[in-house]
N, C-alpha and C. Protein backbone atom coordinates (compact mmCIF):
# COMPACT_ATOMS: atom_id res chain seq x y z
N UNK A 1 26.48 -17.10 7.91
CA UNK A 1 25.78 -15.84 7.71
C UNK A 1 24.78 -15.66 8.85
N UNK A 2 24.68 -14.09 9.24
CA UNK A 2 23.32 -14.07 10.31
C UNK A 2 21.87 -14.32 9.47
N UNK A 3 21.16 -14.60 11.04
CA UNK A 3 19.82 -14.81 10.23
C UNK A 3 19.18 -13.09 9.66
N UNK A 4 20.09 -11.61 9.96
CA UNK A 4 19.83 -10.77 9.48
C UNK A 4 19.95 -10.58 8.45
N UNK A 5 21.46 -10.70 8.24
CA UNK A 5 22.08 -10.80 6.30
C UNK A 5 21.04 -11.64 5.90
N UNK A 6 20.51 -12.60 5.94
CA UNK A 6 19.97 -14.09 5.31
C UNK A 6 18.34 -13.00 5.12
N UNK A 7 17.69 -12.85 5.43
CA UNK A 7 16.59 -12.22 5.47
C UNK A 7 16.41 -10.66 4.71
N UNK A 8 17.74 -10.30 4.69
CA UNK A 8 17.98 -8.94 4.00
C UNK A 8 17.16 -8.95 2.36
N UNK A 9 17.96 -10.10 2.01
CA UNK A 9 17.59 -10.44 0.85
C UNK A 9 15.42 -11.00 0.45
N UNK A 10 15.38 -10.24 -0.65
CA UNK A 10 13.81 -10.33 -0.89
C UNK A 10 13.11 -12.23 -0.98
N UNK A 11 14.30 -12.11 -2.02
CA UNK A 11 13.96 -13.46 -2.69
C UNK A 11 14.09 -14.28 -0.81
N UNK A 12 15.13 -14.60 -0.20
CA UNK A 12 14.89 -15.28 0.84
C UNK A 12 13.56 -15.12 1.53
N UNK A 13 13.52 -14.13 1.65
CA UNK A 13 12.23 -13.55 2.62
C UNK A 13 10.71 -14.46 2.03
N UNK A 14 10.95 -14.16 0.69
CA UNK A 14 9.60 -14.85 -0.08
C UNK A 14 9.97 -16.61 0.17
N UNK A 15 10.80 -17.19 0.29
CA UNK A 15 10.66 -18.55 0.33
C UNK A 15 10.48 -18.63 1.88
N UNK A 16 11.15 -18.06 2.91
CA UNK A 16 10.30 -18.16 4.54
C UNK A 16 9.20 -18.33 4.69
N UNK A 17 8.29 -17.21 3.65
CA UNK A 17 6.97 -17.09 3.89
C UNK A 17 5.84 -18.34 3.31
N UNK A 18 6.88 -18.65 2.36
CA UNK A 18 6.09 -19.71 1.85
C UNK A 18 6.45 -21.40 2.52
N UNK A 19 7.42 -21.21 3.52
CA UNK A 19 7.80 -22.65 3.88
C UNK A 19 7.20 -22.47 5.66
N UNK A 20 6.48 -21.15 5.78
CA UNK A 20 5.55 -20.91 7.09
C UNK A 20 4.76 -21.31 6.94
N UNK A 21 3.91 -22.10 5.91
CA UNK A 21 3.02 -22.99 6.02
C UNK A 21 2.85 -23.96 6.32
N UNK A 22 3.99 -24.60 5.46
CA UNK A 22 4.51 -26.12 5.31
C UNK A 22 5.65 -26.44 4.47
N UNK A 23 6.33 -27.14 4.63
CA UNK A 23 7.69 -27.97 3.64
C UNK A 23 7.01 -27.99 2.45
N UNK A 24 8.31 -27.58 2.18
CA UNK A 24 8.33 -27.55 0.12
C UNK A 24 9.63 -28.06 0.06
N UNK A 25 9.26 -29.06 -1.15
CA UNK A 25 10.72 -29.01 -2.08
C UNK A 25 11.21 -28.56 -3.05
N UNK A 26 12.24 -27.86 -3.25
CA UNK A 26 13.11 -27.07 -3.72
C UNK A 26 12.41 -26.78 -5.50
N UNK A 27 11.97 -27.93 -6.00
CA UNK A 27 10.82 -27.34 -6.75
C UNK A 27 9.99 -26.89 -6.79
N UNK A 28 9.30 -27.21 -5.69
CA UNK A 28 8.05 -26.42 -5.32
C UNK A 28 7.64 -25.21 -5.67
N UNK A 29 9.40 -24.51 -4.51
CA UNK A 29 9.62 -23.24 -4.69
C UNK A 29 10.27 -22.78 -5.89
N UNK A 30 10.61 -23.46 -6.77
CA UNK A 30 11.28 -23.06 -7.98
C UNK A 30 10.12 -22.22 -8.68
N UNK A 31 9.02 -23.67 -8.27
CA UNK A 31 7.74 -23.20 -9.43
C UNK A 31 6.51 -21.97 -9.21
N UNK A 32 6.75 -21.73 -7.35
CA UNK A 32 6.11 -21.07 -7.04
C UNK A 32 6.53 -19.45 -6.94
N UNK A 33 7.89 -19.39 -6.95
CA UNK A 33 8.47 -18.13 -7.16
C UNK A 33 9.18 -17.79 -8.74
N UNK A 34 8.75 -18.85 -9.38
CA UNK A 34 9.67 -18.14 -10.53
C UNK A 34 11.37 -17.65 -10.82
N UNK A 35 11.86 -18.12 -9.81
CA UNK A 35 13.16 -18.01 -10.21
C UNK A 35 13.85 -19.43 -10.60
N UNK A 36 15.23 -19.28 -10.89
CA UNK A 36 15.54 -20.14 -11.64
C UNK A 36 16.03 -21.48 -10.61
N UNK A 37 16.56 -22.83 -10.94
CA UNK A 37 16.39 -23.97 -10.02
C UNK A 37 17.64 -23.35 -9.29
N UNK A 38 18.67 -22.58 -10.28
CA UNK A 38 20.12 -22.20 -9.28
C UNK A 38 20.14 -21.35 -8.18
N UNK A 39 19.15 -20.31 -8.78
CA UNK A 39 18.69 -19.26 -7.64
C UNK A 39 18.19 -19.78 -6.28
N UNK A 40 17.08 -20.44 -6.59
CA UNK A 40 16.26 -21.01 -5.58
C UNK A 40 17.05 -21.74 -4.69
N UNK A 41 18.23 -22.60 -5.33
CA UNK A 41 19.28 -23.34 -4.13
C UNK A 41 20.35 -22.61 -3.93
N UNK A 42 20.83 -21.63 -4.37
CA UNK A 42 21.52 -20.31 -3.76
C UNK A 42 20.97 -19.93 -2.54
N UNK A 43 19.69 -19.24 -2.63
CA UNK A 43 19.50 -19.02 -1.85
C UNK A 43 18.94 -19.98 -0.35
N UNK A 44 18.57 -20.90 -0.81
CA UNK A 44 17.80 -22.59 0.09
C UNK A 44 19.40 -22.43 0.82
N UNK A 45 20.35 -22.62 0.28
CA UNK A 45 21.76 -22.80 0.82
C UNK A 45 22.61 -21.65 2.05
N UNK A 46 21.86 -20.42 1.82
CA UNK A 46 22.04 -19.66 2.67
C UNK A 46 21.28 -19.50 3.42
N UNK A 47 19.95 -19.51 3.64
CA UNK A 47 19.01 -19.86 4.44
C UNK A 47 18.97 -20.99 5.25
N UNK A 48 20.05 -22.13 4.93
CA UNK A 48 20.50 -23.25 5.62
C UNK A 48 21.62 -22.96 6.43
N UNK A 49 22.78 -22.05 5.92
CA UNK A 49 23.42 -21.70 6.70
C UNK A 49 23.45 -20.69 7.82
N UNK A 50 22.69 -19.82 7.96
CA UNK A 50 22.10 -19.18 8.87
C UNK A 50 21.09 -19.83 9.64
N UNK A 51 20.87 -21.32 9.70
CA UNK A 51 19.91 -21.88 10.81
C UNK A 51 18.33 -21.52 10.79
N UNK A 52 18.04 -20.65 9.41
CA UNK A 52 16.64 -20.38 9.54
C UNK A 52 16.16 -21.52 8.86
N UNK A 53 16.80 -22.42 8.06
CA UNK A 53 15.78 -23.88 7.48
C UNK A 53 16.52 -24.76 7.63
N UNK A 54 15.51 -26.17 7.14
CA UNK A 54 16.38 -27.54 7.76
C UNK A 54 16.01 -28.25 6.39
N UNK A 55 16.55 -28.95 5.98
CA UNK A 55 16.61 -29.94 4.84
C UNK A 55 16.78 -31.08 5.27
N UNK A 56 15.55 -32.17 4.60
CA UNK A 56 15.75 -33.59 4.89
C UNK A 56 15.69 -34.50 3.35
N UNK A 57 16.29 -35.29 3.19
CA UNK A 57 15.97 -35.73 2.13
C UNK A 57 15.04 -37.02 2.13
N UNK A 58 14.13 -36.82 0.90
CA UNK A 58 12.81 -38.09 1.08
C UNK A 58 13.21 -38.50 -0.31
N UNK A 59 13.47 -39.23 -0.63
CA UNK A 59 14.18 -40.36 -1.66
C UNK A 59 15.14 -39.69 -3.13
N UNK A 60 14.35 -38.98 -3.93
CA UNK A 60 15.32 -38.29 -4.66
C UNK A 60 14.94 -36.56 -4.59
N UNK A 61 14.44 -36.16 -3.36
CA UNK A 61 14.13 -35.02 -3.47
C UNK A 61 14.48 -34.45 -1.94
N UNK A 62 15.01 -33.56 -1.90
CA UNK A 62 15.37 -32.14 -0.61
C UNK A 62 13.71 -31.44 -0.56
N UNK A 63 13.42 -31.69 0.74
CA UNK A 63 12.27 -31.10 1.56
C UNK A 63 12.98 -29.85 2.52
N UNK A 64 11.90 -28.50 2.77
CA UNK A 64 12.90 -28.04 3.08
C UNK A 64 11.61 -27.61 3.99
N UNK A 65 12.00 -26.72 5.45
CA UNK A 65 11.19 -26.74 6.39
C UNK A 65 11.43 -25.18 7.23
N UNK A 66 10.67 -24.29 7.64
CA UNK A 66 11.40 -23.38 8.82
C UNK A 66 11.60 -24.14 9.96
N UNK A 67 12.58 -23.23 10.78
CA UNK A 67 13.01 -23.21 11.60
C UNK A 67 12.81 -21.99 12.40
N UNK A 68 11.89 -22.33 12.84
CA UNK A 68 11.10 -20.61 13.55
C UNK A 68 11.76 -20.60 14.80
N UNK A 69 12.45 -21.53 15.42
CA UNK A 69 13.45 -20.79 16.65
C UNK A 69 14.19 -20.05 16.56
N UNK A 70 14.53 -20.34 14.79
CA UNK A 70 16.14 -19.19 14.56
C UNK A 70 15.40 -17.91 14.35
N UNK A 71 14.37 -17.54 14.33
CA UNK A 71 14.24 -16.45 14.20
C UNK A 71 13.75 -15.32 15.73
N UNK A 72 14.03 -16.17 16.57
CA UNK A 72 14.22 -15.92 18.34
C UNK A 72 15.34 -14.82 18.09
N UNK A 73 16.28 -14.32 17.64
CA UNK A 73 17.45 -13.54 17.50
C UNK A 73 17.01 -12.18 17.03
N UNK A 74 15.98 -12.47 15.92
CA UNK A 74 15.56 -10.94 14.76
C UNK A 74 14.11 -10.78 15.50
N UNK A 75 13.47 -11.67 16.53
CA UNK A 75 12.48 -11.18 17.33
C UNK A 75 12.83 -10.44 18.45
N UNK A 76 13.81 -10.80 19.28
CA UNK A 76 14.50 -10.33 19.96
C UNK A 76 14.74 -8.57 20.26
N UNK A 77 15.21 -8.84 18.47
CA UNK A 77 16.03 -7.52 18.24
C UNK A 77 15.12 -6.31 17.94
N UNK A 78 13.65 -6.75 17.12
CA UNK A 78 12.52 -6.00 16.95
C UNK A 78 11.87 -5.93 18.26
N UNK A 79 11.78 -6.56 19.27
CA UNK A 79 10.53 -6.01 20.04
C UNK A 79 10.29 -4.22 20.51
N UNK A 80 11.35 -4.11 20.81
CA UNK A 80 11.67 -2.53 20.96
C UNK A 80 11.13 -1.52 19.92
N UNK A 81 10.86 -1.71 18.75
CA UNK A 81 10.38 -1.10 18.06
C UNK A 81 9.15 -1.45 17.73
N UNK A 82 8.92 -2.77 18.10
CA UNK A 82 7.59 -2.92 18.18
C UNK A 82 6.90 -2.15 19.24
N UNK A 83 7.79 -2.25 20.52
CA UNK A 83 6.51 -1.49 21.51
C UNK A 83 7.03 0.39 21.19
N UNK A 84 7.97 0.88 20.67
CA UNK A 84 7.89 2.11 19.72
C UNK A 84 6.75 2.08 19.26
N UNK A 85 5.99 1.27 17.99
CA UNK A 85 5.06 1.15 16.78
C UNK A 85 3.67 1.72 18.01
N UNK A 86 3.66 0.52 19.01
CA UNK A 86 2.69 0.46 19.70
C UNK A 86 2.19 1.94 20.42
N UNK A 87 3.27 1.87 20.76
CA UNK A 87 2.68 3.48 21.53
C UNK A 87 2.54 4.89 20.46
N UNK A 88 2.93 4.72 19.57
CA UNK A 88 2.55 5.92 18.53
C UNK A 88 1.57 5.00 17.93
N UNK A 89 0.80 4.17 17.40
CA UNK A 89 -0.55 3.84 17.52
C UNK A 89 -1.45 4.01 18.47
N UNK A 90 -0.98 4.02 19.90
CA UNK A 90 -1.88 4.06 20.51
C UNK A 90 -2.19 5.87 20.81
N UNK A 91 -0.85 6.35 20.57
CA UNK A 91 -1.24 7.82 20.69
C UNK A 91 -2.20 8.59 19.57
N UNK A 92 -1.99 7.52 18.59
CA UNK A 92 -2.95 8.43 16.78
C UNK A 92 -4.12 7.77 17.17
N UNK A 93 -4.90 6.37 17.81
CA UNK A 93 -5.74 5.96 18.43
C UNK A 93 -6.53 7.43 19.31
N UNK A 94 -6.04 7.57 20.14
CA UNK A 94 -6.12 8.91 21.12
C UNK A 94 -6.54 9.84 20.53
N UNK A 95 -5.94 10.62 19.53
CA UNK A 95 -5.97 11.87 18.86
C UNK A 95 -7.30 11.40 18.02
N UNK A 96 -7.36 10.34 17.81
CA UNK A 96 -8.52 10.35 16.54
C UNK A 96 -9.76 10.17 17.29
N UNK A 97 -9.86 9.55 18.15
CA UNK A 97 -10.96 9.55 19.28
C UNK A 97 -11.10 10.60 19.90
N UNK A 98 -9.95 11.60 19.97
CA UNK A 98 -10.72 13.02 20.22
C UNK A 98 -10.15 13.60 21.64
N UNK A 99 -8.79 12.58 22.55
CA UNK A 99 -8.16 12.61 23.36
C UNK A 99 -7.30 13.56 22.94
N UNK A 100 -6.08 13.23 24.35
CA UNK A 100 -5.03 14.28 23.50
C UNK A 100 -3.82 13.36 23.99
């Protein structure tokens, strides 16, 4: 799967954000998002296959980690609209300061 499909999804998105801190294991996130243990490795499993996380195992438990290079592809693909964002901020910047 791309790391786009993989991110489409909410629930993925919320465990990225929470493994941008630091490694969790798969309970962690069970307990911290509220979904169920199947969900949570549904999705851990597609998020593995798209290269955005890495899993190591520490004795009877899966640690799970980003992989913020894979997301070099969906940065890539946004900057362009980032510098879009930028310049119509900087133009409502302008207008509100009284420029034109």
């Amino acid at each position: 799967m791309s790391p786009f499909l993989a991110v489409a999804e909410p629930h993925r998105r919320q465990i990225l954000d929470r493994l941008r801190s630091r490694e969790h294991t798969a309970g962690e996130l069970v307990d911290g998002l509220g979904l169920s243990q199947p969900g949570v490795s549904k999705h851990l499993r597609v998020l593995r296959e798209a290269g955005l996380v890495r899993v190591r195992v520490d004795a009877q438990r899966r640690v799970y980690a980003l992989r913020p290079e894979a997301l070099a592809e969906l940065h890539r693909w946004l900057e362009p609209y980032r510098r879009l964002w930028s310049a119509q901020l900087d133009a409502l910047e302008r207008h509100l300061e009284g420029g034109s």
